[in-house]
C-alpha atoms as a PDB file:
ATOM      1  CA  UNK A   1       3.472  14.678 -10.140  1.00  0.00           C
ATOM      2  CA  UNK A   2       0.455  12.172 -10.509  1.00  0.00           C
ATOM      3  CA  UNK A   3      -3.019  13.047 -10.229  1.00  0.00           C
ATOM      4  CA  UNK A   4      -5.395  11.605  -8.021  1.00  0.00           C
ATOM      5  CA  UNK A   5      -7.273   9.785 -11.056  1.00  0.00           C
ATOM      6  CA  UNK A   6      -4.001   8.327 -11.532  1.00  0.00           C
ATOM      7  CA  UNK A   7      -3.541   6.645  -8.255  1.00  0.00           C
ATOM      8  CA  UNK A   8      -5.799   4.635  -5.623  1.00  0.00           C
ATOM      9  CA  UNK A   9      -5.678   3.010  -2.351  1.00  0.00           C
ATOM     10  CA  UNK A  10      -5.099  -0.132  -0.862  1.00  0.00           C
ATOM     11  CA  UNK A  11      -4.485  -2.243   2.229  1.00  0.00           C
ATOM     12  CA  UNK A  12      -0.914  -3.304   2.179  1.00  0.00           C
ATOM     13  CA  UNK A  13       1.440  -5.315   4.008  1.00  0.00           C
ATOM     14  CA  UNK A  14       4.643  -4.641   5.307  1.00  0.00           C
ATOM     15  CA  UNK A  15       6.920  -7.457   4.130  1.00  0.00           C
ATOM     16  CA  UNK A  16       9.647  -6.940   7.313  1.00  0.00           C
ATOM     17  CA  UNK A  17       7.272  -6.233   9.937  1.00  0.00           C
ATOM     18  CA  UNK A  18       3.806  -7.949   8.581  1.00  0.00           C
ATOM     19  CA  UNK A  19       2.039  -4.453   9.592  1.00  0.00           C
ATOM     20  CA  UNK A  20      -0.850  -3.876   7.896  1.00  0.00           C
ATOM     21  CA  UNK A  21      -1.301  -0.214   6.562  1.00  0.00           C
ATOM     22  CA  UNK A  22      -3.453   2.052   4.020  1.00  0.00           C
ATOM     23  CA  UNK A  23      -1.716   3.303   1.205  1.00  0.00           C
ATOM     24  CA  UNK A  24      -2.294   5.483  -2.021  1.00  0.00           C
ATOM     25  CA  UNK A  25      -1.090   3.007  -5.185  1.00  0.00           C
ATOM     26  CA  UNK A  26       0.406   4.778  -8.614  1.00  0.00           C
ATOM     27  CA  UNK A  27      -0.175   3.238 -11.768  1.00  0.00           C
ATOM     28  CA  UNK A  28       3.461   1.723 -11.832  1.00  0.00           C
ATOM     29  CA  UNK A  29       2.658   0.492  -8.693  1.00  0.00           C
ATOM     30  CA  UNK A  30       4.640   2.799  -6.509  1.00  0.00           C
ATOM     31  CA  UNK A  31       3.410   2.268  -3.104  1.00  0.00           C
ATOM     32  CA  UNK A  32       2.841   5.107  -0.604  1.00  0.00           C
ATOM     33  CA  UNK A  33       1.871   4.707   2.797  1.00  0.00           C
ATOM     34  CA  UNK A  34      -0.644   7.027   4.202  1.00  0.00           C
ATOM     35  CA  UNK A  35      -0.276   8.571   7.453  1.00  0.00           C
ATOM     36  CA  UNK A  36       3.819   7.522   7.907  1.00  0.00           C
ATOM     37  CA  UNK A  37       7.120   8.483   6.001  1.00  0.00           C
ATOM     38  CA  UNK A  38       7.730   7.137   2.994  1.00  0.00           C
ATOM     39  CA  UNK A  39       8.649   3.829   4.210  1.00  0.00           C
ATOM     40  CA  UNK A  40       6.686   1.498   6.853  1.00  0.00           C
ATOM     41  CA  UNK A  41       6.979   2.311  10.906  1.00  0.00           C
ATOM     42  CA  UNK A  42       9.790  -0.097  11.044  1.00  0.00           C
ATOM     43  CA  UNK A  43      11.728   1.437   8.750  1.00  0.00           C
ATOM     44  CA  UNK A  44      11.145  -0.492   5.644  1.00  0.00           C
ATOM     45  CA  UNK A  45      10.133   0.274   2.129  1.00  0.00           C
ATOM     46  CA  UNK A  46       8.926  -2.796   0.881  1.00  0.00           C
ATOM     47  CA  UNK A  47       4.940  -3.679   0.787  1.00  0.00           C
ATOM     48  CA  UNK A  48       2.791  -6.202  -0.623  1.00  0.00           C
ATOM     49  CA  UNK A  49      -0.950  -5.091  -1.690  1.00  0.00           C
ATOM     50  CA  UNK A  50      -3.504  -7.461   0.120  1.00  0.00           C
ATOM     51  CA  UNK A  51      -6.573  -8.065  -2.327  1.00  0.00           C
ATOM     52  CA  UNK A  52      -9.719  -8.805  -0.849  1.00  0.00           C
ATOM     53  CA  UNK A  53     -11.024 -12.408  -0.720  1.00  0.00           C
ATOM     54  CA  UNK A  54     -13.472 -13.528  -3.594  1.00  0.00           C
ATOM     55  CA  UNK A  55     -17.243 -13.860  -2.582  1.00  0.00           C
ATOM     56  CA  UNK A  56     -18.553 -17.293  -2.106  1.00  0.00           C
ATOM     57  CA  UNK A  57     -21.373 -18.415  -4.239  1.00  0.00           C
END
């Protein structure tokens, strides 16, 4: 079991469905969606972690 040092959170994307969810990241990037099953509300498992835009100068 991981420790909370060990993982943190991030706005992902649902790659079937496009939904947009919060999610607790492990260090080997396991992705875990907060607030759902394991797996998105559509049913699948598969996420991409949306990074936030760089600031303009």
């Amino acid at each position: 079991m991981t420790n909370t040092a060990e993982r943190t959170r991030a706005a992902v994307r649902c790659t079937n469905c496009q939904v947009i969810l919060v999610a607790e990241v492990a260090q080997d990037g396991t992705v875990r969606p907060l607030g759902t099953s394991e797996d998105c509300v559509c049913g699948d498992g598969s996420f991409t972690q949306l990074e936030q835009p760089a600031p303009t100068p």
